[in-house]
Protein backbone atom coordinates (compact mmCIF):
# COMPACT_ATOMS: atom_id res chain seq x y z
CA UNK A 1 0.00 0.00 0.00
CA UNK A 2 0.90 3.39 -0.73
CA UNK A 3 1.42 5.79 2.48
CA UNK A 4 -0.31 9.41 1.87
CA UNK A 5 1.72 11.75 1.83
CA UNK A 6 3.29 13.83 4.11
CA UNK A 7 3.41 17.95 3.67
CA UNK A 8 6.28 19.19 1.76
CA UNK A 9 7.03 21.09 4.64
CA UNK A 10 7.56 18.10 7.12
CA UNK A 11 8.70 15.89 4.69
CA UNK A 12 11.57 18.05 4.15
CA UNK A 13 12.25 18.52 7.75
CA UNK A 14 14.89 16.24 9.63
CA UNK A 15 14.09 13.66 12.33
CA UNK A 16 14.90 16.01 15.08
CA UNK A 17 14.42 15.09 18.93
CA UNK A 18 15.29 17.99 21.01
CA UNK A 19 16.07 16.11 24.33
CA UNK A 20 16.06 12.47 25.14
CA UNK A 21 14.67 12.38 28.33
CA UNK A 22 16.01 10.36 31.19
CA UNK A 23 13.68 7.70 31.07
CA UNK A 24 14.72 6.73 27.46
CA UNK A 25 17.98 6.60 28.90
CA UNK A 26 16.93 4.59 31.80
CA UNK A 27 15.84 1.85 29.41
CA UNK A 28 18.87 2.11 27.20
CA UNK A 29 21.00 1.82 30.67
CA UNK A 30 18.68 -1.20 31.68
CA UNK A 31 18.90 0.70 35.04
CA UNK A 32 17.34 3.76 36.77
CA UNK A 33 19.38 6.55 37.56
CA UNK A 34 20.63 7.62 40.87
CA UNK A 35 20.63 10.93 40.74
CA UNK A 36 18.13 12.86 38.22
CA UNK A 37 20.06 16.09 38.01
CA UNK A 38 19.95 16.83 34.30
CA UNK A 39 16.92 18.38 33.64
CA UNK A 40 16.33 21.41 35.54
CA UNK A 41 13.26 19.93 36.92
CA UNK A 42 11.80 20.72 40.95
CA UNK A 43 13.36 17.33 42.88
CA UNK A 44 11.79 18.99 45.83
CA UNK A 45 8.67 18.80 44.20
CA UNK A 46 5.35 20.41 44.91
CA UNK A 47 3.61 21.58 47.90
CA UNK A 48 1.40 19.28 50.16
CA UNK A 49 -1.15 21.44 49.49
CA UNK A 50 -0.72 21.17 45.97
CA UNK A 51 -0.91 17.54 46.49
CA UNK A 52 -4.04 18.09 48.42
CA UNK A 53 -5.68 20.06 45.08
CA UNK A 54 -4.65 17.30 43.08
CA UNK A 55 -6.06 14.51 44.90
CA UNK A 56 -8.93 16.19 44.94
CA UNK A 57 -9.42 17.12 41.59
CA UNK A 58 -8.66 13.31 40.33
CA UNK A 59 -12.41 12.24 41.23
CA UNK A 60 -13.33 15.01 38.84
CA UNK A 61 -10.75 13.97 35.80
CA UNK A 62 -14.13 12.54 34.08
CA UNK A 63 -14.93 15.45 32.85
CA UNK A 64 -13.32 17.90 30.26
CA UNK A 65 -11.62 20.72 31.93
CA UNK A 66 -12.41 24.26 31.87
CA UNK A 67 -11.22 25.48 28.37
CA UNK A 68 -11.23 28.92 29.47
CA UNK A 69 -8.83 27.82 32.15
CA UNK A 70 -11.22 31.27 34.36
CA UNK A 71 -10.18 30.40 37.50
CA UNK A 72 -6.32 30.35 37.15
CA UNK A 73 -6.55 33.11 34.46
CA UNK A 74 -7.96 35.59 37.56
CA UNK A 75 -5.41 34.33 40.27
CA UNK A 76 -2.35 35.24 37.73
CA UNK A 77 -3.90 38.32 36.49
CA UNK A 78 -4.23 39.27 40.24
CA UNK A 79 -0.54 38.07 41.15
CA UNK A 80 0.58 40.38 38.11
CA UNK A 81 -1.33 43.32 38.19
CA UNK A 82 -3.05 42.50 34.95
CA UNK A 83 -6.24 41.98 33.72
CA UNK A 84 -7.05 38.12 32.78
CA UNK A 85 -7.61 39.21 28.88
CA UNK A 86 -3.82 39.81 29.31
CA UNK A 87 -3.35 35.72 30.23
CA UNK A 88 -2.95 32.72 27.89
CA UNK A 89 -2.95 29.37 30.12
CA UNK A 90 -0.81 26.47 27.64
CA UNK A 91 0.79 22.98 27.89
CA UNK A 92 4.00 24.97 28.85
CA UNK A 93 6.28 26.67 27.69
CA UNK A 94 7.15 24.53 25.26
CA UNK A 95 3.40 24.22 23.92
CA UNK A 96 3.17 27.55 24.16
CA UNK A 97 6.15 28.02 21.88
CA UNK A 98 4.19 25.42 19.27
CA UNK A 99 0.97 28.22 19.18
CA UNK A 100 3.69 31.00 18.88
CA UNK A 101 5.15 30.09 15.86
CA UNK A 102 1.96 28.71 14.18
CA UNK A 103 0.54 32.26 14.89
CA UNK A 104 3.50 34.56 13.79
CA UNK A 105 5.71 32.34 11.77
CA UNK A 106 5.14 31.74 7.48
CA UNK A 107 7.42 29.75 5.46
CA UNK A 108 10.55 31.45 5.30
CA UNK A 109 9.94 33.95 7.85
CA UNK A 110 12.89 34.53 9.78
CA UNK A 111 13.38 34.08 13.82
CA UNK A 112 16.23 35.49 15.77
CA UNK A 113 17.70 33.23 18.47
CA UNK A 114 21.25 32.79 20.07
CA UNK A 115 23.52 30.06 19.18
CA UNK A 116 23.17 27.08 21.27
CA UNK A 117 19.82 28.77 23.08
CA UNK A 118 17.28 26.85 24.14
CA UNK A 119 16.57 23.97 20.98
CA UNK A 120 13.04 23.70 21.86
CA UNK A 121 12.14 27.24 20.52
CA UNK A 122 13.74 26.49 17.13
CA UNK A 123 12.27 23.35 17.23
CA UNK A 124 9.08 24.89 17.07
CA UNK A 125 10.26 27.83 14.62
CA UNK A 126 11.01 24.82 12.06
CA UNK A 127 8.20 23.48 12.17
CA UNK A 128 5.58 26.20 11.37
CA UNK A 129 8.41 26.42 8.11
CA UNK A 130 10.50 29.23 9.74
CA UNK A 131 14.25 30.16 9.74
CA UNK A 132 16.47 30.14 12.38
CA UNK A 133 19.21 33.23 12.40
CA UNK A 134 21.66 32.67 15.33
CA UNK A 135 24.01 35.37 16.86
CA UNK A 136 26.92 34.27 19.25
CA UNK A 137 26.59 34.21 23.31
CA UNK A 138 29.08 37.28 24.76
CA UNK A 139 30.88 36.14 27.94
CA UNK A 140 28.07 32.77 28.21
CA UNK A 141 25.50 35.47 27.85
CA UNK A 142 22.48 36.10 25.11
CA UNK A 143 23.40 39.04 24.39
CA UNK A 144 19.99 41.64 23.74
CA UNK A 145 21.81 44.14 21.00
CA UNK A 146 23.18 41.17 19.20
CA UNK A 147 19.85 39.91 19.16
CA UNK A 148 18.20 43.21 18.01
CA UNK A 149 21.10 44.38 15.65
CA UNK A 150 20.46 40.67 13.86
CA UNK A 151 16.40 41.00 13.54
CA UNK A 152 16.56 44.38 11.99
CA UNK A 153 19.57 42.88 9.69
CA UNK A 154 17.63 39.82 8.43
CA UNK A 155 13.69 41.23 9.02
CA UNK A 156 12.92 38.95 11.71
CA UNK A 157 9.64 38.17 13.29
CA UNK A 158 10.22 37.11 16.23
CA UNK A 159 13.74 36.98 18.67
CA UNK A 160 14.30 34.84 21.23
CA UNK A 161 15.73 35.81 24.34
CA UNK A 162 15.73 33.68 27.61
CA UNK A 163 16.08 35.50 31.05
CA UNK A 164 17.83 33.94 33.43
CA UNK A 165 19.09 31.88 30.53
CA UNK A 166 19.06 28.16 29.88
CA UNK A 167 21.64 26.29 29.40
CA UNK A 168 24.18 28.85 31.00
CA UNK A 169 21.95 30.38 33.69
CA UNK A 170 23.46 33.81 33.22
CA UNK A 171 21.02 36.88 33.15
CA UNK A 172 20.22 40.34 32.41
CA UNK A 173 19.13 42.83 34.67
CA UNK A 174 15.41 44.16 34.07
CA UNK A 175 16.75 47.39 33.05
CA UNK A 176 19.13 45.66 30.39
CA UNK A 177 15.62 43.73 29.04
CA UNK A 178 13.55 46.99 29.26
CA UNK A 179 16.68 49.01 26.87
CA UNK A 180 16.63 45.81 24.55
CA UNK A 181 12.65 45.86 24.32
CA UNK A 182 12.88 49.88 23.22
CA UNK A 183 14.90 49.29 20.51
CA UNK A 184 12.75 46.02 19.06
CA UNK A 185 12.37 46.68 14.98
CA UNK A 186 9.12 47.76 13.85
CA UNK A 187 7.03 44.34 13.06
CA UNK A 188 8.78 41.95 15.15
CA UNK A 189 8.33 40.63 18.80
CA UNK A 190 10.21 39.78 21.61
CA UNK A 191 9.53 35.99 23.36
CA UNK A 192 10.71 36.59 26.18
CA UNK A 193 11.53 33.24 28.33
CA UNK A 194 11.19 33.49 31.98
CA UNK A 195 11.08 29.91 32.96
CA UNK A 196 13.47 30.53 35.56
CA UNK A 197 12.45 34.13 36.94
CA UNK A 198 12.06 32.86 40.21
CA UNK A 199 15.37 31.86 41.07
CA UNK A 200 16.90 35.11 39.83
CA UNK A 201 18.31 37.96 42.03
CA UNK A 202 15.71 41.01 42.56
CA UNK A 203 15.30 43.17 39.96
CA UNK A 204 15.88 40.70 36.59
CA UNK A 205 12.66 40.74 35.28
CA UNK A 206 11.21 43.85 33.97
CA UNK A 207 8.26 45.56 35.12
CA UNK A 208 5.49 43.51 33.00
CA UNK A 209 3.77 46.34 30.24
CA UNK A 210 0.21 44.87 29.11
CA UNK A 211 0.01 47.38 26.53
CA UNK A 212 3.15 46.72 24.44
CA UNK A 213 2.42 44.76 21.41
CA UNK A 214 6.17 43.77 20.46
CA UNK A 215 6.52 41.53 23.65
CA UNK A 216 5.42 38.29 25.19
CA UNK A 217 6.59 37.27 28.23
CA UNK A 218 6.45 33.22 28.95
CA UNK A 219 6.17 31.86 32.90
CA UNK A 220 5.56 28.24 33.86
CA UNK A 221 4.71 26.28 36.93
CA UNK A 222 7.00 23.54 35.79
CA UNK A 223 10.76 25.28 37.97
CA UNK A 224 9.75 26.56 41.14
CA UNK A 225 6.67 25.12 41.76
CA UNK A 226 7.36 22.01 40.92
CA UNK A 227 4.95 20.90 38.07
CA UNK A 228 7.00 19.72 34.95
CA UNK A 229 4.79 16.65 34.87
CA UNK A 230 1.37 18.59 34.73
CA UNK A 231 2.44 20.40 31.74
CA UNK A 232 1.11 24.02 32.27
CA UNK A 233 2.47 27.62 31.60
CA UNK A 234 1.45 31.27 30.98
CA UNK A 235 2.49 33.92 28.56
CA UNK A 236 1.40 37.60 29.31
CA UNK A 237 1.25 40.09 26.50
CA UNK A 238 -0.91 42.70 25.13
CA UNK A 239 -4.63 41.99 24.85
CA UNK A 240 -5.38 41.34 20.88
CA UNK A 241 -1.84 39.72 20.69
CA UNK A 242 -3.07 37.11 23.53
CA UNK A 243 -6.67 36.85 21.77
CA UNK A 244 -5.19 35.39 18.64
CA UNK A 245 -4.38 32.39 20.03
CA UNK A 246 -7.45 31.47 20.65
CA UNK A 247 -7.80 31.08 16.89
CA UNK A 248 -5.48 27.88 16.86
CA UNK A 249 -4.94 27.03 21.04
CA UNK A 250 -5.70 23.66 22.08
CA UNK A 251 -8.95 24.79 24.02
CA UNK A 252 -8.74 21.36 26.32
CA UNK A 253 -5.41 20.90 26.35
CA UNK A 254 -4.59 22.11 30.21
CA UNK A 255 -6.58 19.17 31.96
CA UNK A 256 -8.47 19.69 35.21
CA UNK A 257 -5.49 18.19 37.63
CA UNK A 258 -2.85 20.38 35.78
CA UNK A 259 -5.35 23.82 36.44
CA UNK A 260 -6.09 22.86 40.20
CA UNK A 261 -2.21 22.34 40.71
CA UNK A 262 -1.52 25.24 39.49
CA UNK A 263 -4.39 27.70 41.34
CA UNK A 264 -2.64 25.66 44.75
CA UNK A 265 0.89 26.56 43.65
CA UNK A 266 0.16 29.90 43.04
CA UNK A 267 -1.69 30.72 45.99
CA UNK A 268 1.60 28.91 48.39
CA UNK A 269 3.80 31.73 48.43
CA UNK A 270 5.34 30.14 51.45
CA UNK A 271 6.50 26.43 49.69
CA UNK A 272 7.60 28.49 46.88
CA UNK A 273 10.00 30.66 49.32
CA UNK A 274 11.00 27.90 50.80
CA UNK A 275 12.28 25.88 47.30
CA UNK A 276 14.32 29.47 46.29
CA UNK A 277 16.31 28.71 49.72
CA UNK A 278 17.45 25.16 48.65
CA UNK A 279 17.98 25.82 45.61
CA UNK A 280 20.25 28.33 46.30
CA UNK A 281 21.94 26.27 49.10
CA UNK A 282 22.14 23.66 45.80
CA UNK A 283 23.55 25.85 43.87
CA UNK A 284 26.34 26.40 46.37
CA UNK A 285 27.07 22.84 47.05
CA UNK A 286 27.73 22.66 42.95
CA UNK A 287 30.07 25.16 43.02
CA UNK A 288 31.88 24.33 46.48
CA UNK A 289 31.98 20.48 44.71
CA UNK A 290 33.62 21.70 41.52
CA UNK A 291 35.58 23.74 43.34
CA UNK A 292 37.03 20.98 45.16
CA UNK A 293 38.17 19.10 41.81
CA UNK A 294 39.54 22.51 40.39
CA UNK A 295 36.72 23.67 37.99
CA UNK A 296 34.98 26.66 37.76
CA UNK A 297 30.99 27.34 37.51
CA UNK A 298 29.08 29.88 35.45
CA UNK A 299 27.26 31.92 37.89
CA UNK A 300 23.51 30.98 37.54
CA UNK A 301 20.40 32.25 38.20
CA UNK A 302 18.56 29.78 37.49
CA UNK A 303 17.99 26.37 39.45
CA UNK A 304 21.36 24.54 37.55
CA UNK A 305 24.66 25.36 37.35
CA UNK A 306 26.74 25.36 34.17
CA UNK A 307 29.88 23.25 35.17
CA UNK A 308 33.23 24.53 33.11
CA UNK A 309 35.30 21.99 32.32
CA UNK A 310 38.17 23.58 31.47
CA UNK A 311 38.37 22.56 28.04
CA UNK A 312 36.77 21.33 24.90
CA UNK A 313 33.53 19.61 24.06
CA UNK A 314 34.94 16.24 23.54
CA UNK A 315 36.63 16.52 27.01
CA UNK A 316 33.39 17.78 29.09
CA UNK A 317 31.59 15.13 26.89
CA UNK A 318 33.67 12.60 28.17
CA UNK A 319 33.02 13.59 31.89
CA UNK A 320 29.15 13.45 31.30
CA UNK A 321 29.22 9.87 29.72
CA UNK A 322 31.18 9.09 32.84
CA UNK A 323 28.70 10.73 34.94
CA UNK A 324 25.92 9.09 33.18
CA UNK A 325 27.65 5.91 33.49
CA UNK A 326 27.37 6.06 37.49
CA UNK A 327 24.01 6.28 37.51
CA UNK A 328 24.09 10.32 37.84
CA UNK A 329 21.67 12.34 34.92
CA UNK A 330 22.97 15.47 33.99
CA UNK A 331 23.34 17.18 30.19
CA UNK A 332 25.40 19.59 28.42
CA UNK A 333 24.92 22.79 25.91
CA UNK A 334 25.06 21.65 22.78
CA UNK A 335 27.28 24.04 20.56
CA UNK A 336 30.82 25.19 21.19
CA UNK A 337 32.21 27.22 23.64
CA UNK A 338 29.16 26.71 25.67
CA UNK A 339 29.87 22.80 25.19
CA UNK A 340 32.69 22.81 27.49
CA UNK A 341 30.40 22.84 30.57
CA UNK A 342 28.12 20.06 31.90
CA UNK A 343 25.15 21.52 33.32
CA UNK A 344 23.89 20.20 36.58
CA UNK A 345 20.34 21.01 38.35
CA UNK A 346 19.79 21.33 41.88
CA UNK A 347 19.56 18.28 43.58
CA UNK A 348 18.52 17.42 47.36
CA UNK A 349 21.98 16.74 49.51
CA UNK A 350 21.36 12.96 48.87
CA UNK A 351 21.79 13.70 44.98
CA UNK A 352 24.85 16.00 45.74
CA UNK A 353 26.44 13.60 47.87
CA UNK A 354 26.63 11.22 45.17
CA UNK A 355 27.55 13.70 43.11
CA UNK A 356 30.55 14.07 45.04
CA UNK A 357 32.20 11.42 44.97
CA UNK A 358 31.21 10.67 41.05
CA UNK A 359 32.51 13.86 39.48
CA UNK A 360 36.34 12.91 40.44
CA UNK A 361 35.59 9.78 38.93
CA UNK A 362 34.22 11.20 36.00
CA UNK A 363 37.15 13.87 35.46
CA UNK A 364 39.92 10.97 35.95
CA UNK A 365 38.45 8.55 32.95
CA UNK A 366 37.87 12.10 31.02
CA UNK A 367 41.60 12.67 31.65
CA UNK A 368 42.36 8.52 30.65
């Protein structure tokens, strides 16, 4: 039989997988991991009373869930100062970033993005036919006038700029963001990843605008709080910007667990307080344990910590096979020089203990 087929547009695309997640690993390993520390996600998961709204809602996951997602919309337009027309509820960021490019992005539109920025983005920029125009980090940073200079050069329609960044977890101050978003081109917007806003010092993310057209601004419940499993994000922006995605959204796609999760997390200011602390005391144990074996760290923002291995890719690829090897998950950027670090999340003190004595291991077989 003959298979129909595909669009010219995917059938030209490559078979592209933009992480393979630990679990595929797992099974390739034949073996579960000791330490999940590669992906950036909560281990100190959610709140109990998060897992109190969940439980509850589960008798209810019969029915379809509310595909105005009202309830959450009100609580974040309330914790931002916003009104709720101002609110898009998604499957993430990374769904999110699907919607984004299917609403903005033609075949052969260009996007601006940093080199070796987060993959999902261009993932999704491919996708919906678009083209991908990189500019270099600066110092392990994306750098905002690269950025700009390169989307008036090329006519871009969106840029991409993540703030605390991922995979480096450098970042901008809000002041730095709100000079960048001033000088945007004319017909192009700024998607503006906060993912990790949480974790940052005081003062990195800009004071949100509702009004401005040029930029969306993309939150999640999947860092801090806890939730990557649920699947559920945000993106602010101005009001007829955020109405056009209801033109293509998946209207069910936030299900009725994921929304009460979410209203829970968002209304335990305390639990989220309380996960900032450790992962900042994480964060230090990183850098005190590469220390120790004569590295350096990127400083981070973010709830990782960009491990430099003091030389090329193939050598800091070397020390996360090893790493992998003992049973400890963590990943690495993917393009050079950002490839000579191994990035590692923050774990709880059992992860970072083992850790500790695998990383010496690691570096010696790099070395062999």
């Amino acid at each position: 039989m003959m298979r129909p087929p595909l669009s010219s547009l995917v059938a030209d695309l490559p078979s592209t997988i933009p992480f393979v997640g630990p679990e595929a690993q797992e099974r390739s390993r034949g073996s579960a991991f000791k330490a999940r520390i590669g992906a950036n996600e909560s281990v100190f998961g959610p709140s109990q009373k998060v897992m109190d709204a969940m439980k509850a809602e589960a008798m209810h996951a019969w029915k379809y869930c509310d595909p105005e997602n009202h309830e959450l919309k009100q609580a974040l337009a309330a914790y931002h100062g916003v009104s709720p027309d101002n609110i898009l509820v998604g499957e993430g960021i990374d769904g999110l970033f699907g919607v984004t490019a299917r609403l903005f992005v033609e075949p052969g539109d260009k996007v601006a993005t940093s080199l070796g920025a987060y993959p999902t983005f261009n993932y999704q920029v491919a996708g919906a036919g678009g083209e991908i125009v990189t500019c270099p980090y600066v110092n392990d940073h994306e750098d905002p006038a690269s950025l700009v200079a390169l989307a008036k050069k090329e006519k871009a329609k969106l840029i991409y700029l993540a703030n605390p960044d991922n995979p480096m977890g450098t970042w901008w101050r809000g002041a730095d963001i709100d000079a960048m978003i001033k000088d945007i081109p004319e017909g192009t917007a700024l998607c503006l990843d906060e993912a990790y806003g949480e974790f940052a010092p005081a003062g990195t993310m800009p004071e949100i605008d509702p009004h401005n057209p040029q930029v969306l601004r993309f939150r999640t419940f999947s860092k801090a709080h806890g939730l990557a499993g649920c699947r559920i994000g945000y993106v602010i922006g101005e009001v007829k910007m955020i109405s056009a995605y209801d033109k293509i959204r998946n209207h069910f796609g936030v299900n009725r667990i994921a929304q009460a999760a979410a209203l829970a997390a968002l209304e335990d200011q305390d639990w989220l307080d309380t996960v900032v602390v450790r992962v900042h005391a994480a964060r230090n144990e990183i850098t005190r344990i590469a220390h120790e074996n004569d590295l350096e760290v990127v400083p981070s923002a973010a709830n990782f910590v960009a491990v430099d291995c003091g030389r090329d890719g193939g050598f800091a690829k070397a020390v996360m096979e090893s790493l992998l090897q003992q049973g400890i998950f963590v990943r690495m950027p993917g393009v050079e020089p950002l490839n000579r670090c191994v990035r590692i999340s923050a774990g709880r003190e059992d992860d970072l203990e083992l850790l500790e004595k695998a990383l010496p291991v690691a570096l010696a077989a790099a070395n062999g």
